[in-house]
C-alpha atoms as a PDB file:
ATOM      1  CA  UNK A   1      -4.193  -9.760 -17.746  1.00  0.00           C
ATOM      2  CA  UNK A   2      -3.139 -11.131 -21.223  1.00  0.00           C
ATOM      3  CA  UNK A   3      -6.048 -10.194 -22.857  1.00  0.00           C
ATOM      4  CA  UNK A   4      -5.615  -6.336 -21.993  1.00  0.00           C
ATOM      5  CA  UNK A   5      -1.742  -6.383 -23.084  1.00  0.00           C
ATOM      6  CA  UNK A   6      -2.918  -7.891 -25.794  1.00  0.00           C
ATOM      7  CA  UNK A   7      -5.842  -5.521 -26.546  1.00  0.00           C
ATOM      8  CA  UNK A   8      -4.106  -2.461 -25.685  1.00  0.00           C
ATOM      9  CA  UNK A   9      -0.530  -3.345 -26.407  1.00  0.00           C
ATOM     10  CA  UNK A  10       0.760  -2.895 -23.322  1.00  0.00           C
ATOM     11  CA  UNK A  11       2.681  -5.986 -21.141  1.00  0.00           C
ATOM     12  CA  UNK A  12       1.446  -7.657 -18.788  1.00  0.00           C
ATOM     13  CA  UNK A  13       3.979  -6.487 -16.332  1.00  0.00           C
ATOM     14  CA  UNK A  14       2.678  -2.983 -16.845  1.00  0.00           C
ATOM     15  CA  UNK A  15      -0.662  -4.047 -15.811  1.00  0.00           C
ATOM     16  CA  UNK A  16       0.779  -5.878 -12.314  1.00  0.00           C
ATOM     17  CA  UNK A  17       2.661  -3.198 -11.836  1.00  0.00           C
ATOM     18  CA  UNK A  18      -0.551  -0.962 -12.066  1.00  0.00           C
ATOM     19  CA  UNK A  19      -2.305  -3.541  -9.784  1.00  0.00           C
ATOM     20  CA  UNK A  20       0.312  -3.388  -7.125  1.00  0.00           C
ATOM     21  CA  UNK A  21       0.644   0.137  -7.109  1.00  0.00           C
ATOM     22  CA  UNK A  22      -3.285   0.719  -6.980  1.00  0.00           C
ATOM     23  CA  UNK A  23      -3.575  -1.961  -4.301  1.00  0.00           C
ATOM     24  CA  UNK A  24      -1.118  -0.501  -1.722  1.00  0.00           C
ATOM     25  CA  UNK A  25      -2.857   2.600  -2.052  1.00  0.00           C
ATOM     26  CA  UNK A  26      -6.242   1.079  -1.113  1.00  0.00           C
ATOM     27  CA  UNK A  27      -4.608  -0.545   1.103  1.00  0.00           C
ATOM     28  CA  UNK A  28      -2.996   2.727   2.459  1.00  0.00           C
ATOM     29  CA  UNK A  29      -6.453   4.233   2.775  1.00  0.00           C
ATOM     30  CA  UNK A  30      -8.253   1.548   4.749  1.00  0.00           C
ATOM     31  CA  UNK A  31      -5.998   0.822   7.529  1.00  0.00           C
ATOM     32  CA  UNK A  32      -3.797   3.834   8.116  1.00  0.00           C
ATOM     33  CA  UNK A  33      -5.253   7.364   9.672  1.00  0.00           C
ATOM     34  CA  UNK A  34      -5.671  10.083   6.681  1.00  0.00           C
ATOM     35  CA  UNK A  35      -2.546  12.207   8.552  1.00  0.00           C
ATOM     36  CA  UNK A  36      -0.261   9.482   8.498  1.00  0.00           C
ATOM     37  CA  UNK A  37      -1.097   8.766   4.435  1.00  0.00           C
ATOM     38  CA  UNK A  38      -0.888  12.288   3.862  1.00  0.00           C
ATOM     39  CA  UNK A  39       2.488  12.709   5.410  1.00  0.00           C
ATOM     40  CA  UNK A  40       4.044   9.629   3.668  1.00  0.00           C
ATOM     41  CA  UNK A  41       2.629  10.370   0.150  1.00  0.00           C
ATOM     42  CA  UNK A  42       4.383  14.196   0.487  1.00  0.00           C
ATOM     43  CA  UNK A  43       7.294  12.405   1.641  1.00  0.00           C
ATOM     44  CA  UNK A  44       7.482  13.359   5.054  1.00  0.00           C
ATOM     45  CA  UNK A  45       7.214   9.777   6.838  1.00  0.00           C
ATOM     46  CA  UNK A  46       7.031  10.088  10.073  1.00  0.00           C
ATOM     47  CA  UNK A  47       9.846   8.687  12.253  1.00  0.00           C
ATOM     48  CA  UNK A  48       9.516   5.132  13.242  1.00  0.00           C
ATOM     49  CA  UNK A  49       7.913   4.254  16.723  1.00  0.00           C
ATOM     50  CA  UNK A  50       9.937   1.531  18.804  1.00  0.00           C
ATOM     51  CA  UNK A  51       8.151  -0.436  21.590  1.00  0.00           C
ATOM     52  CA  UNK A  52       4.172  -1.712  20.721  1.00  0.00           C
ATOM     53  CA  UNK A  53       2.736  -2.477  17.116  1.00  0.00           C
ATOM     54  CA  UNK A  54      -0.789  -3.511  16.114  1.00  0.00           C
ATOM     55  CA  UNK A  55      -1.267  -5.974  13.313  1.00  0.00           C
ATOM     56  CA  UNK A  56      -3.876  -5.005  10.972  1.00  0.00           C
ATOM     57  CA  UNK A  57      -4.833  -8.310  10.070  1.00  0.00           C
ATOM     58  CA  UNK A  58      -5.918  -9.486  13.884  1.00  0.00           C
ATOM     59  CA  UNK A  59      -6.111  -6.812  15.883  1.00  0.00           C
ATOM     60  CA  UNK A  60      -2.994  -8.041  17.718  1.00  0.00           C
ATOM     61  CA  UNK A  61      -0.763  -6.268  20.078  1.00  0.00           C
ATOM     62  CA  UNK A  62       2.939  -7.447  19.592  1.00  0.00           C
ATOM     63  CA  UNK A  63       6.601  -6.110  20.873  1.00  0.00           C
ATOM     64  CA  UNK A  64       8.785  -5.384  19.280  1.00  0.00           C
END
């Protein structure tokens, strides 16, 4: 990441930032349905569901 502040004059925190933001929308798009990304991105998040959640990472079914 130093090398392209360096090159491009830019910091470095502008490239994490860039990382992070890019990540969590790659993120966004692998594990949650197209609706649901479409609704949060236009800033209508859909209330939040009490009761049963899934983890992502292990296919896990927790309470809440």
């Amino acid at each position: 990441m130093r090398l392209l502040a360096e090159t491009t004059g830019r910091s470095e925190s502008f490239f994490l930032k860039q990382l992070i933001e890019k990540g969590i929308h790659a993120m966004e798009d692998a594990w949650l349905p197209r609706e649901v990304v479409a609704q949060v991105r236009s800033g209508n998040l859909p209330a939040q569901q009490h009761g049963t959640i899934f983890d992502l990472f292990d296919n896990s079914i927790r309470d809440r």
